[in-house]
Protein backbone atom coordinates (compact mmCIF):
# COMPACT_ATOMS: atom_id res chain seq x y z
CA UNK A 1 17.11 -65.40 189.20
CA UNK A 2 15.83 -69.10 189.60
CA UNK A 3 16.20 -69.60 186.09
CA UNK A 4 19.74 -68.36 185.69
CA UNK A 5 20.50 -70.56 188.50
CA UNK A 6 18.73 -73.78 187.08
CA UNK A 7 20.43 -72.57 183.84
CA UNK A 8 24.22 -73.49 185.21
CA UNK A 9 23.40 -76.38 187.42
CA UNK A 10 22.00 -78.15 184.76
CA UNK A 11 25.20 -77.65 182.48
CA UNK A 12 26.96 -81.14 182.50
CA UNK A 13 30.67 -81.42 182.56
CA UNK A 14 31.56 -81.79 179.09
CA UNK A 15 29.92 -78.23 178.76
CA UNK A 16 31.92 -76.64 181.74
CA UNK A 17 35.69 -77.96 179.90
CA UNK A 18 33.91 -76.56 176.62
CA UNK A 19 33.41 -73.32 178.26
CA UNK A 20 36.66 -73.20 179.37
CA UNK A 21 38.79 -74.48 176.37
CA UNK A 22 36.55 -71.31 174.59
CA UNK A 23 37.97 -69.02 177.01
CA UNK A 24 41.71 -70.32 176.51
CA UNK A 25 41.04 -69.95 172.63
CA UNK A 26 39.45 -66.34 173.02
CA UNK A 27 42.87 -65.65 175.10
CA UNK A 28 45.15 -67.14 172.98
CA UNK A 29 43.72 -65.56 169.88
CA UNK A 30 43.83 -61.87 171.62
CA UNK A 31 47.25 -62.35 173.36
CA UNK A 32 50.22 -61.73 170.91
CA UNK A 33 53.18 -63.01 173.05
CA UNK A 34 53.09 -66.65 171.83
CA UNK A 35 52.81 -67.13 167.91
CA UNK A 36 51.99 -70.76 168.06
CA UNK A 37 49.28 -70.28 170.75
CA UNK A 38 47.71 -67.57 168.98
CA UNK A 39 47.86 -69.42 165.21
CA UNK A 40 46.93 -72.21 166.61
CA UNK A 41 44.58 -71.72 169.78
CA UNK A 42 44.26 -74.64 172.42
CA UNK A 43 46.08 -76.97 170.60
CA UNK A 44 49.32 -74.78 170.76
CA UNK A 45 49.30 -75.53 174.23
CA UNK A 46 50.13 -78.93 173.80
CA UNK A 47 52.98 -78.65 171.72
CA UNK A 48 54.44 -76.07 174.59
CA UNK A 49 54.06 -79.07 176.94
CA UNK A 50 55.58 -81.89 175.05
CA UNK A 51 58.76 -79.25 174.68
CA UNK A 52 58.89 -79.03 178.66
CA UNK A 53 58.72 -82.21 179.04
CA UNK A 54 61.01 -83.27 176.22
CA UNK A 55 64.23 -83.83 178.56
CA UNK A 56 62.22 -86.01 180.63
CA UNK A 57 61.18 -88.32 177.90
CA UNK A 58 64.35 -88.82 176.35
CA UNK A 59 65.97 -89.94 179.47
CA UNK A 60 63.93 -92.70 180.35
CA UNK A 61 62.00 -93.48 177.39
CA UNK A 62 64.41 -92.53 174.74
CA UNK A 63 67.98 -92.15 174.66
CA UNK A 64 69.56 -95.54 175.17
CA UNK A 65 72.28 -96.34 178.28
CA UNK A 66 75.02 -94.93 177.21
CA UNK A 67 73.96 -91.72 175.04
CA UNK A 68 72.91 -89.00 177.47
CA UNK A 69 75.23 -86.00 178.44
CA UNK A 70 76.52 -84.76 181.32
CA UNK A 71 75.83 -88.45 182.58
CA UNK A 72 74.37 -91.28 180.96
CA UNK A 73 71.85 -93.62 182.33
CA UNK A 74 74.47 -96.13 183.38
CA UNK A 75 76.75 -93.66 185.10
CA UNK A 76 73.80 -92.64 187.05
CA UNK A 77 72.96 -95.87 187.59
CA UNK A 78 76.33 -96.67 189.26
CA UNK A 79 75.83 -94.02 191.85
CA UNK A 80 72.86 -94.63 192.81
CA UNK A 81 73.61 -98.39 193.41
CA UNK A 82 76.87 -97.42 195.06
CA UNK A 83 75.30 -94.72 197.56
CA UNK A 84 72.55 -97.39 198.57
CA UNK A 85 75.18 -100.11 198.90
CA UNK A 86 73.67 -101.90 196.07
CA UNK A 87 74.75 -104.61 193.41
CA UNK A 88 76.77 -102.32 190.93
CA UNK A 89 77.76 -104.51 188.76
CA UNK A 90 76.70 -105.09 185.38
CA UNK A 91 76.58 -108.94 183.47
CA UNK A 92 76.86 -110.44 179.75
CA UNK A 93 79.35 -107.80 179.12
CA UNK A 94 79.88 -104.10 178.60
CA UNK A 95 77.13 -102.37 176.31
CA UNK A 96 79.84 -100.00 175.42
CA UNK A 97 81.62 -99.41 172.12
CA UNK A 98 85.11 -100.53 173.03
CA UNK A 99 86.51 -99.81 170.00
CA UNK A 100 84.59 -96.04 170.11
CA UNK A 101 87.78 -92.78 169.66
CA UNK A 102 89.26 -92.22 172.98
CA UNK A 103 87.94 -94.83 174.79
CA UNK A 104 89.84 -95.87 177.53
CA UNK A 105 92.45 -99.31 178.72
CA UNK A 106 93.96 -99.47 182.03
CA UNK A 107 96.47 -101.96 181.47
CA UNK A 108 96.49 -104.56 183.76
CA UNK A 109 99.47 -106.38 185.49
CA UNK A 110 99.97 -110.35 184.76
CA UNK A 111 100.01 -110.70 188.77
CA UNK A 112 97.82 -108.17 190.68
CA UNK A 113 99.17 -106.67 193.33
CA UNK A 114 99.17 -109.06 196.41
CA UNK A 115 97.74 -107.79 200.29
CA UNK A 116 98.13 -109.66 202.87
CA UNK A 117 96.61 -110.08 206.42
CA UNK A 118 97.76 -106.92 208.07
CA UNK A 119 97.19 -104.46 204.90
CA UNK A 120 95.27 -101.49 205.25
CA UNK A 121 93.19 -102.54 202.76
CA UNK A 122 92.50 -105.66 204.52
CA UNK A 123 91.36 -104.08 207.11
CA UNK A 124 89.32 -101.22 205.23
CA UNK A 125 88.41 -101.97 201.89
CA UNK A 126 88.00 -98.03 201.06
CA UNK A 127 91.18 -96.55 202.75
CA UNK A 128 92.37 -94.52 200.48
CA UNK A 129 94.13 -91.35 201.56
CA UNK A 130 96.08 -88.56 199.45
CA UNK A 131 99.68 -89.98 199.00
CA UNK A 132 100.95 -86.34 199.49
CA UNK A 133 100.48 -83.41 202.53
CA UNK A 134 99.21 -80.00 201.10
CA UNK A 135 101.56 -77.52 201.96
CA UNK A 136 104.44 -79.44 203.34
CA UNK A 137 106.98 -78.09 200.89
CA UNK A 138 106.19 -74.69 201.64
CA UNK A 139 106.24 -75.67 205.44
CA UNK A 140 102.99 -73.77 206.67
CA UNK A 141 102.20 -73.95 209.89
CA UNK A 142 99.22 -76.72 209.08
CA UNK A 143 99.92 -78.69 206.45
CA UNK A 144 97.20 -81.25 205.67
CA UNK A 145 96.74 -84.94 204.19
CA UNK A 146 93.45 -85.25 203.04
CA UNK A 147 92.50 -89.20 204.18
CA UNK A 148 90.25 -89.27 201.02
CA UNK A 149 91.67 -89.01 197.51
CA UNK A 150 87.88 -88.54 196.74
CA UNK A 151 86.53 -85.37 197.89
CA UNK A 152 83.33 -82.81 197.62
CA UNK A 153 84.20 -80.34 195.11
CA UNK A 154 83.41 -76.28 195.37
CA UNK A 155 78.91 -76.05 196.01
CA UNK A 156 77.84 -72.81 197.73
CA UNK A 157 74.81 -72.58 200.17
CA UNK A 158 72.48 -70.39 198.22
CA UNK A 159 73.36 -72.95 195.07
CA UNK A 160 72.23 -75.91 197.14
CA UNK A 161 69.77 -76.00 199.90
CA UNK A 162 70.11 -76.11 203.56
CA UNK A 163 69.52 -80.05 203.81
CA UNK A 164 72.02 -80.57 200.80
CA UNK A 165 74.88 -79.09 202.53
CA UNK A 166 74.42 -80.72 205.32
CA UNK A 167 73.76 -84.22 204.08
CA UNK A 168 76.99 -83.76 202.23
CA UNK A 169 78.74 -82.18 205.56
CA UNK A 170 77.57 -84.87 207.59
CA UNK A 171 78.47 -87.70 204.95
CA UNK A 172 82.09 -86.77 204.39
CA UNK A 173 82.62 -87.02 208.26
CA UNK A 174 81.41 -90.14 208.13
CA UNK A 175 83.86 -90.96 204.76
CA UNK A 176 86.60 -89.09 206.01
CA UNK A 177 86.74 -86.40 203.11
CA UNK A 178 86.53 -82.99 202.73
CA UNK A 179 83.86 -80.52 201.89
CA UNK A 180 84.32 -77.82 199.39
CA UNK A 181 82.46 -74.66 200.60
CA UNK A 182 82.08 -73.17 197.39
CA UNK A 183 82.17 -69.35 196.90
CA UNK A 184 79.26 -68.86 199.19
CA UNK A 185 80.75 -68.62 202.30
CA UNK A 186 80.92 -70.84 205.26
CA UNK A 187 77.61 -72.08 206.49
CA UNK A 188 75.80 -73.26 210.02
CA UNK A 189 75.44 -76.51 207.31
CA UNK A 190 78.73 -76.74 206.86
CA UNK A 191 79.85 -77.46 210.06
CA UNK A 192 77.96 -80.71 210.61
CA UNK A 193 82.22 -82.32 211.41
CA UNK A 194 83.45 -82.77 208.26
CA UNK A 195 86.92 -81.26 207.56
CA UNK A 196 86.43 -78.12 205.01
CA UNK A 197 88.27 -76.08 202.21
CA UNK A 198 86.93 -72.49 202.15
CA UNK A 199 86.48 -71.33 199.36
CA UNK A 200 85.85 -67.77 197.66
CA UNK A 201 85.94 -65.79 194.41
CA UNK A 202 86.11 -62.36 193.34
CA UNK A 203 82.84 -61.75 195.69
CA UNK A 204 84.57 -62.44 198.70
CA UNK A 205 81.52 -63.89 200.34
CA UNK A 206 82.17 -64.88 204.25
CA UNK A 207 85.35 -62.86 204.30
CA UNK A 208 84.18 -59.53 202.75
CA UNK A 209 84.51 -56.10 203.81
CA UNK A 210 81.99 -53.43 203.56
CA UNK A 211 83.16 -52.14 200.42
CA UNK A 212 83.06 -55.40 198.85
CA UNK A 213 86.70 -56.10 199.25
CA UNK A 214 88.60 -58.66 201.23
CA UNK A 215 89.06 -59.17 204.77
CA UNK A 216 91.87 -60.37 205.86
CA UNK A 217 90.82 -59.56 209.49
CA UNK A 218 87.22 -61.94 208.53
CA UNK A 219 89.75 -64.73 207.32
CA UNK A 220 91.76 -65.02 210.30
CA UNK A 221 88.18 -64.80 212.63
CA UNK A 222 86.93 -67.33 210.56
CA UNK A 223 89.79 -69.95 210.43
CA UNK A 224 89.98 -69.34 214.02
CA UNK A 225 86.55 -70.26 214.83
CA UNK A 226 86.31 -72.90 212.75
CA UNK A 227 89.16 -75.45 213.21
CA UNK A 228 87.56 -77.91 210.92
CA UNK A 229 88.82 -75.53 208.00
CA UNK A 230 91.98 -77.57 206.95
CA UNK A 231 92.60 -75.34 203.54
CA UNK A 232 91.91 -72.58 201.68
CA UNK A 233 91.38 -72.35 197.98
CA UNK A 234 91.15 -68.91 195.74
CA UNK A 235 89.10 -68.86 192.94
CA UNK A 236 90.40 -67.91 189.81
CA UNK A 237 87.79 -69.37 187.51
CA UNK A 238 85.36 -71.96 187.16
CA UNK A 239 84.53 -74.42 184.10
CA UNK A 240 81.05 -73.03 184.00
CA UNK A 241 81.85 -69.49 182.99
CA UNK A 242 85.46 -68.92 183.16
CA UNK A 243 86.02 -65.17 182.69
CA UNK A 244 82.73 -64.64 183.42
CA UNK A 245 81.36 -62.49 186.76
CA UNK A 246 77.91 -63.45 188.67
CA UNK A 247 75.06 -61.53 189.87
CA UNK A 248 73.33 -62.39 192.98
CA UNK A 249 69.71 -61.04 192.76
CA UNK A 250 68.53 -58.92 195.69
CA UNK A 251 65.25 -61.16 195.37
CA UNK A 252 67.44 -64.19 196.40
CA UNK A 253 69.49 -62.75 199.55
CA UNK A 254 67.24 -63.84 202.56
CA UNK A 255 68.65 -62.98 206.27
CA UNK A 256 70.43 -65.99 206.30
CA UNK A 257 72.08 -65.63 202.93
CA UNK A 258 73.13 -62.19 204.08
CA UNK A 259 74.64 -62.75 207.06
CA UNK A 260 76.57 -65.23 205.97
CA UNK A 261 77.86 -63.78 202.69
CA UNK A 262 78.46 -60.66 204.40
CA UNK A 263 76.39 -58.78 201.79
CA UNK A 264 72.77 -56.43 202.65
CA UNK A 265 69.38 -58.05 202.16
CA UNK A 266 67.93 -57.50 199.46
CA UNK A 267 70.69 -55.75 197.37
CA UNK A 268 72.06 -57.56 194.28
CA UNK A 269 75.48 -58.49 195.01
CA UNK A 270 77.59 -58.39 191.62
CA UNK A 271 80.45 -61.16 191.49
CA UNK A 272 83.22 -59.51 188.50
CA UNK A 273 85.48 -60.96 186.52
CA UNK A 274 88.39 -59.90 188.50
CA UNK A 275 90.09 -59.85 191.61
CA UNK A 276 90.35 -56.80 193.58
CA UNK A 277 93.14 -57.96 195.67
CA UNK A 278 95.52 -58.74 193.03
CA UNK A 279 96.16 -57.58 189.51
CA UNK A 280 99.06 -59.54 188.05
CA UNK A 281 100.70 -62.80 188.96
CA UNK A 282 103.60 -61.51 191.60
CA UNK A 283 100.31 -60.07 193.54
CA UNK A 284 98.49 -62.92 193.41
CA UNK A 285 101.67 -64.95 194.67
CA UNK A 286 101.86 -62.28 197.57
CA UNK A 287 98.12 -62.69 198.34
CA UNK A 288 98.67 -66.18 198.66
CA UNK A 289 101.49 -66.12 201.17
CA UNK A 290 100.04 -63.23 202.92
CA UNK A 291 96.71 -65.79 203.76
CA UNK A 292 99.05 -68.22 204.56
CA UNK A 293 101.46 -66.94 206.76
CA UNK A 294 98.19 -65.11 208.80
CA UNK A 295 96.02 -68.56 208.79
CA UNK A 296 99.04 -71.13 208.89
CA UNK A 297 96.90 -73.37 206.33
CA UNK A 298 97.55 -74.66 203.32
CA UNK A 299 96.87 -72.13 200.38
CA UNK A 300 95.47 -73.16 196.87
CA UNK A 301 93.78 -72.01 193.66
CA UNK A 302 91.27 -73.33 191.24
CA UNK A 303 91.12 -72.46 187.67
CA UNK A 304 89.82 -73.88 184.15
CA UNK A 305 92.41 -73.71 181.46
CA UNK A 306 92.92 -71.54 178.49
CA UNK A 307 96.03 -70.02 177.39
CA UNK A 308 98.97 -70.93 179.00
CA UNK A 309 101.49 -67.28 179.16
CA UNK A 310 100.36 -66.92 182.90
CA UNK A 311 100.43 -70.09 184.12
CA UNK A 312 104.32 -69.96 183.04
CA UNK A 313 104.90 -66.68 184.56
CA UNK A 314 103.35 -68.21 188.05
CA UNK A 315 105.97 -71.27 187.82
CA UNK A 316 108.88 -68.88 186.99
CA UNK A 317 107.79 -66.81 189.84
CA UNK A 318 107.46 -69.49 192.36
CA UNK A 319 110.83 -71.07 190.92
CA UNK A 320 112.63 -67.62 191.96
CA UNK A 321 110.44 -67.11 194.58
CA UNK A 322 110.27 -70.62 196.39
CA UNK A 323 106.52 -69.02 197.13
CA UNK A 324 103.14 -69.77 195.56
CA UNK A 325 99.96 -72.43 195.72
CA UNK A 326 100.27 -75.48 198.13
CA UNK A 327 97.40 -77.04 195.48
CA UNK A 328 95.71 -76.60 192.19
CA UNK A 329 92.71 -77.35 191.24
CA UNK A 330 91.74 -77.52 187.68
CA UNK A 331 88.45 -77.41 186.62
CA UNK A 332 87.02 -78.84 183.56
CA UNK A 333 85.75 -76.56 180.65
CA UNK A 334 82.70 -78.52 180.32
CA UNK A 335 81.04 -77.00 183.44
CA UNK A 336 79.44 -78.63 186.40
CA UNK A 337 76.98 -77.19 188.84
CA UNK A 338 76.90 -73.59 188.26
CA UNK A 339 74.65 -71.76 185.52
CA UNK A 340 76.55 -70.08 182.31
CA UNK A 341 75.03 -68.49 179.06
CA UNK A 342 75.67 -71.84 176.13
CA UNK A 343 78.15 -69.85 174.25
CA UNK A 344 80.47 -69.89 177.54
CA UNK A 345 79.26 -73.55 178.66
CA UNK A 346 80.36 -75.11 175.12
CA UNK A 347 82.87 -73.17 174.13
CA UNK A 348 85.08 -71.12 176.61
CA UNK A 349 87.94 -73.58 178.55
CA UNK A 350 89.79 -76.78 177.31
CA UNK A 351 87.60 -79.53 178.85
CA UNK A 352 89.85 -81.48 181.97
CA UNK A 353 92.01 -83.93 180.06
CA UNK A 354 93.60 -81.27 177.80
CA UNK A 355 93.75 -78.83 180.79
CA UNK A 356 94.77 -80.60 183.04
CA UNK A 357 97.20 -82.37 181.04
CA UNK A 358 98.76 -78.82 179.40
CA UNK A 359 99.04 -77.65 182.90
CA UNK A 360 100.54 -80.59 184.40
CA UNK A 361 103.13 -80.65 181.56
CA UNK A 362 104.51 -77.02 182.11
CA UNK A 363 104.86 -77.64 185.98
CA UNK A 364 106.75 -80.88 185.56
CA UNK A 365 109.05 -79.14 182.70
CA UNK A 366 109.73 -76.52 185.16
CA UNK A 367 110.32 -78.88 187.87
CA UNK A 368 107.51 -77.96 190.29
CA UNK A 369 105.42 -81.20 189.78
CA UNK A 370 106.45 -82.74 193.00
CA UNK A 371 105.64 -80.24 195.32
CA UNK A 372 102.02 -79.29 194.56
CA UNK A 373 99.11 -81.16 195.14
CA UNK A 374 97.08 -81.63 191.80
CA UNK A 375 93.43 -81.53 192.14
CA UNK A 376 91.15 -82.91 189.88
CA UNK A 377 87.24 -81.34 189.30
CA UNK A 378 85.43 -82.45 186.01
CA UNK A 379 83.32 -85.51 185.87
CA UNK A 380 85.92 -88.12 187.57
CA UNK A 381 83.77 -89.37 190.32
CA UNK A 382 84.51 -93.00 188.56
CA UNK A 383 87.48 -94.93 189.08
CA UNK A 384 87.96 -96.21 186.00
CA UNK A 385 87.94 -92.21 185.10
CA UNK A 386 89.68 -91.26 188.18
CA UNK A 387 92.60 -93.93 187.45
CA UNK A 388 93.02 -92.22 183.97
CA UNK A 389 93.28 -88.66 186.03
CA UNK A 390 95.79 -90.31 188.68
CA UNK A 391 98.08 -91.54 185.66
CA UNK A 392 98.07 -88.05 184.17
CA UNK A 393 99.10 -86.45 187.53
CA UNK A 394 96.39 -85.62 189.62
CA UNK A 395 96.19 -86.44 193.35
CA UNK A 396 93.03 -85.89 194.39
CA UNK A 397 89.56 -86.27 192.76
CA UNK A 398 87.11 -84.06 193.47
CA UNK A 399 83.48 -84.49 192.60
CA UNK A 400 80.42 -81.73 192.38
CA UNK A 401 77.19 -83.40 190.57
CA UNK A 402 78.42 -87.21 191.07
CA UNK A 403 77.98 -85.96 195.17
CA UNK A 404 74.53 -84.75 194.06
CA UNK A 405 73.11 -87.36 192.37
CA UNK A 406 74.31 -89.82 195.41
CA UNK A 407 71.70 -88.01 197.67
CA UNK A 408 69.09 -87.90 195.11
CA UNK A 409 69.68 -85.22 191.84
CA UNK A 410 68.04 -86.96 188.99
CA UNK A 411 70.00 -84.71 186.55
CA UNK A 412 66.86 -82.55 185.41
CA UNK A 413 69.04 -80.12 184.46
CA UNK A 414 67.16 -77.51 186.00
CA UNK A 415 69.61 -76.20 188.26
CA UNK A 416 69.49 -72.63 187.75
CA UNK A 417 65.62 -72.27 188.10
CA UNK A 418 64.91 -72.62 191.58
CA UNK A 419 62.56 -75.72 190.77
CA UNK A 420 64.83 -78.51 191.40
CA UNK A 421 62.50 -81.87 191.89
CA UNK A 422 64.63 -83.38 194.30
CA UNK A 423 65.29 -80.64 196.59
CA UNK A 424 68.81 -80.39 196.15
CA UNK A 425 70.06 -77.35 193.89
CA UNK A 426 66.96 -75.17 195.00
CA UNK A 427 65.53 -72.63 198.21
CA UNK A 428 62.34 -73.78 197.71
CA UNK A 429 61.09 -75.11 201.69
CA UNK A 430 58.52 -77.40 199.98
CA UNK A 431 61.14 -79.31 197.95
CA UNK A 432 63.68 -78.83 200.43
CA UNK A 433 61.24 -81.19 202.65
CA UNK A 434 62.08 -84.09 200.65
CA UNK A 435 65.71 -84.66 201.45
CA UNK A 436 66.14 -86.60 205.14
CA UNK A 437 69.80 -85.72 206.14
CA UNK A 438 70.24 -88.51 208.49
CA UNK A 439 69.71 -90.95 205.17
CA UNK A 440 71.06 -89.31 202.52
CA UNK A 441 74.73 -88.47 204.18
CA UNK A 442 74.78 -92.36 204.93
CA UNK A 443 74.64 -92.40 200.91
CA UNK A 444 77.11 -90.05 200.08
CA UNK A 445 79.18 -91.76 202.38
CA UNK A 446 78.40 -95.12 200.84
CA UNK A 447 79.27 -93.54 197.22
CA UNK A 448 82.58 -92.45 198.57
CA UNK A 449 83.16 -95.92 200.40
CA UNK A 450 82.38 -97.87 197.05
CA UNK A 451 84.29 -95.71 194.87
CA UNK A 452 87.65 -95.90 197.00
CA UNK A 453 87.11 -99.66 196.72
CA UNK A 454 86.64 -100.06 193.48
CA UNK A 455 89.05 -97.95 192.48
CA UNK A 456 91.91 -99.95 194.95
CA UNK A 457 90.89 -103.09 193.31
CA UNK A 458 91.43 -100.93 189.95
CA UNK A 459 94.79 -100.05 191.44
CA UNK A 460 95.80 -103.63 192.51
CA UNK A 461 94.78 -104.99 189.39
CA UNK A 462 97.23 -102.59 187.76
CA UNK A 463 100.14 -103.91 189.88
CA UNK A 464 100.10 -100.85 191.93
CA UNK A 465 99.16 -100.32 195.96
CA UNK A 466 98.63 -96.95 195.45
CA UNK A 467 96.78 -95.00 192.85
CA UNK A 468 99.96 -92.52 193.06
CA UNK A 469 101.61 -94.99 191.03
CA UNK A 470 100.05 -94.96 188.29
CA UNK A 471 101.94 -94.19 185.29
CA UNK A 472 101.01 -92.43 181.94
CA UNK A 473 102.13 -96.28 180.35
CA UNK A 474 99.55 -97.52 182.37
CA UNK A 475 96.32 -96.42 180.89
CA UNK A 476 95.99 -96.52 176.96
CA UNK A 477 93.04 -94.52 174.57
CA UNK A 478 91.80 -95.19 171.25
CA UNK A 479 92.94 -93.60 168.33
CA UNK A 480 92.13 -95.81 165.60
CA UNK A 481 92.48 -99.56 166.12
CA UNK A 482 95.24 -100.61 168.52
CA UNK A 483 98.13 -100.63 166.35
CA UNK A 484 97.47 -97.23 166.57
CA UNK A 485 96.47 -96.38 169.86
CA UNK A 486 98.35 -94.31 172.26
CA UNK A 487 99.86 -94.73 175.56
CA UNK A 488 98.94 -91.59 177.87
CA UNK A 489 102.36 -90.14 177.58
CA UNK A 490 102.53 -90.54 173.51
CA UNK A 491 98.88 -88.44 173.45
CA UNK A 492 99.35 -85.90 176.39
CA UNK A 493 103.28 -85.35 175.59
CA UNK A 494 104.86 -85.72 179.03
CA UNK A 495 105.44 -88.79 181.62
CA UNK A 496 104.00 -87.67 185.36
CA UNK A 497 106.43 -87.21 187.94
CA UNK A 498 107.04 -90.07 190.60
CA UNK A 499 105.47 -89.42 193.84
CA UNK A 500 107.14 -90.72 196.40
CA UNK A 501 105.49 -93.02 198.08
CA UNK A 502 106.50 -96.13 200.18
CA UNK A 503 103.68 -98.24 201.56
CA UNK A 504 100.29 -97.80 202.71
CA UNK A 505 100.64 -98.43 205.90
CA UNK A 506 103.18 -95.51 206.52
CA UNK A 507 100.06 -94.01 205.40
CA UNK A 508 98.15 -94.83 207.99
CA UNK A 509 100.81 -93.96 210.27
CA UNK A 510 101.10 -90.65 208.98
CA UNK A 511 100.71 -88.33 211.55
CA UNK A 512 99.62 -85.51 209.19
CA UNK A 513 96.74 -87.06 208.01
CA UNK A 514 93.61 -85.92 208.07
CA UNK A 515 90.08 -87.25 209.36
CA UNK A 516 90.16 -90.02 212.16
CA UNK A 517 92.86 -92.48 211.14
């Protein structure tokens, strides 16, 4: 016995990883799950790591500022500066091809336009509220002015974490937005004081009944609990996976989830394509009203675009009708927070500028332009990008990932795996412990703050006071060289409606609008 003992105490290190590299190769060699492992024992292993880490060392070793997708390095860069109240600015020039297809002009006036002493914008660089009220033209009972045109888009609780929600909850109270619930339900982190738009799909999470159908008796409880819900948005589709259900894993509902999704622990919760409510367009329109008229808020629907044959049936009906959405959001084929198989992430959905701009078109022809509010959800969390979106219609920006990455997503891209470094799109309690709510809703406020006022001084520097007055003539994108590049109108095919507007300051008056102006 002493001389097995002596035996392994006088083996030196080198021996022990010897040892165990022989066992990994004597594994690898009998397992038959991994070709290159077993061809190629011990070695294979490294090839498996450089692959995971792969995404990580082509964003900050080798893709250059302005190559990465969703967001490059200098996008990222911008947020991250704005949320901390940084310097944001770049010198010696733009490092972008100017001259690149489809990159974008805003035209700028000879004479900006001129503020004086007693402006708004004097007074508050970042005022910047919606120029119209959701739902006043079909008079509900609360219409609302959102008092940001920049807003959180549709994130559920379950999606994000606990301390996400209610960094971003706590920070748009602060910025005077509103928070998107996402299809998740309403949440304790939710209700931090920042106005919200409920959200839900064809789950019917927060407002389901127990057959997995929808509750109008839940919606009314709800709204009426909750007074900081100022709208409510149906769910159509999403630029994910339009067309495409969800499954909830049973593994994934804790107690909390459950009781606030209205759905049994444990049990996998399937989210189909369709509505059970509704069926065809005059349903849907009656659904609408029906939430309306029970609520008194402002009803609206998001959707990415495809074909078009429905959306024209909905404007004829709401022409006869004089019913329909307060708001619509359109959602950009190119997919945001949630998880899709590739072959609906690339493929299914026009991306937002051809959506957007196909949808805005048939409204206006029809003559319905002016009295819904147009919301914007696909990678416009810029003003520059944002000013383009205001010229083509829109009237509100809503943001999903730029909100993220101001309180700390570092776009690994690993959203859908529970292991999210920074805490953020994960349940994991150990991660979770790295976001501080008390700091990082002071940074998605900031990001909010600094994008309103850059995008004013955008908007001055047009001529305009108000990004509502933008024009399509306004903002120009490359086609070839400039002789034949196109004003907004000449590429999209239609000029956006007028909204009226007078001054900023009767905006600040308004007594319909929202937050704590």
């Amino acid at each position: 016995m002493d001389t097995f003992f002596n035996f392994f105490s006088n083996i030196t290190w080198w021996m022990w990883i010897l040892i165990v590299l022989a066992i990994i190769a004597i594994r690898d060699v009998i397992q038959k799950k991994h070709t290159i492992s077993h061809n190629f024992p011990v070695v294979g292993h490294i090839r498996y790591w450089f692959e995971s880490i792969g995404p990580e060392i082509r964003q900050y070793f080798v893709a250059n500022n302005r190559e990465e997708l969703p967001f490059n390095r200098i996008e990222r860069g911008w947020i991250y500066a704005s949320s901390k109240n940084e310097n944001n600015y770049e010198g010696f020039g733009t490092d972008r091809d100017i001259y690149a297809h489809q990159h974008m002009f805003i035209n700028n006036a000879m004479f900006p336009y001129k503020i004086d002493k007693n402006h708004p914008n004097t007074i508050d660089k970042s005022f910047l509220p919606c120029a119209k009220v959701i739902g006043a033209h079909n008079k509900r009972k609360k219409p609302y002015r959102p008092a940001s045109v920049i807003n959180i888009s549709a994130m559920s609780f379950g999606s994000l974490s606990a301390k996400a929600v209610e960094s971003m909850n706590k920070g748009v109270k602060m910025a005077h937005a509103y928070h998107n619930t996402g299809e998740g339900g309403l949440s304790p982190y939710h209700s931090h004081g920042g106005d919200v738009v409920f959200h839900f799909g064809t789950g019917y999470f927060g407002v389901r009944a127990d057959d997995g159908s929808f509750s109008m008796e839940k919606m009314k409880k709800l709204v009426e609990d909750n007074p900081f819900i100022r709208a409510i948005e149906l769910k159509l589709s999403q630029g994910a996976k339009p067309g495409k259900g969800g499954v909830l894993p049973g593994s994934k509902i804790t107690q909390e989830i459950a009781d606030i999704r209205g759905v049994e622990v444990g049990k996998t919760v399937l989210s189909p394509p369709n509505h059970k409510a509704f069926s065809t367009i005059p349903e849907m329109v009656d659904f609408i009203e029906a939430i309306a008229e029970e609520t008194g808020l402002p009803v609206g629907i998001k959707a990415a675009i495809g074909k078009l044959d429905q959306w024209e049936e909905l404007a004829d009906l709401m022409i006869k009708t004089g019913k329909g959405p307060d708001f619509i959001t359109v959602d950009g084929g190119e997919g945001g927070t949630g998880a899709a198989p590739p072959s609906f992430a690339d493929h299914v959905s026009l991306p937002w500028v051809y959506g957007f701009g196909d949808l805005y078109k048939l409204f206006k022809q029809k003559g319905l332009s002016e009295q819904i509010v147009f919301i914007g959800s696909g990678k416009l969390g810029f003003p520059a990008k944002a000013a383009m979106a205001f010229a083509m219609g829109a009237d509100v920006i809503n943001v999903a990932r730029e909100a993220m990455m101001s309180i700390g997503c570092i776009q690994a891209q690993i959203c859908h795996t529970n292991k999210c470094p920074s805490g953020i799109a994960t349940q994991n309690k150990w991660l979770q412990n790295g976001i501080d709510p008390t700091l990082k809703s002071v940074r998605l406020a900031q990001y909010f703050k600094s994008f309103r006022k850059e995008f004013v001084e955008i908007t001055h520097a047009a001529g305009h006071e108000h990004p509502c007055q933008f024009t399509m003539g306004d903002i120009e994108i490359n086609v070839d060289d400039h002789n034949l590049s196109k004003e907004l109108s000449g590429a999209y095919g239609y000029e956006k409606t007028k909204v009226p507007f007078t001054s900023m300051q009767d905006l600040k008056n308004c007594t319909h609008l929202g937050g704590n102006y």
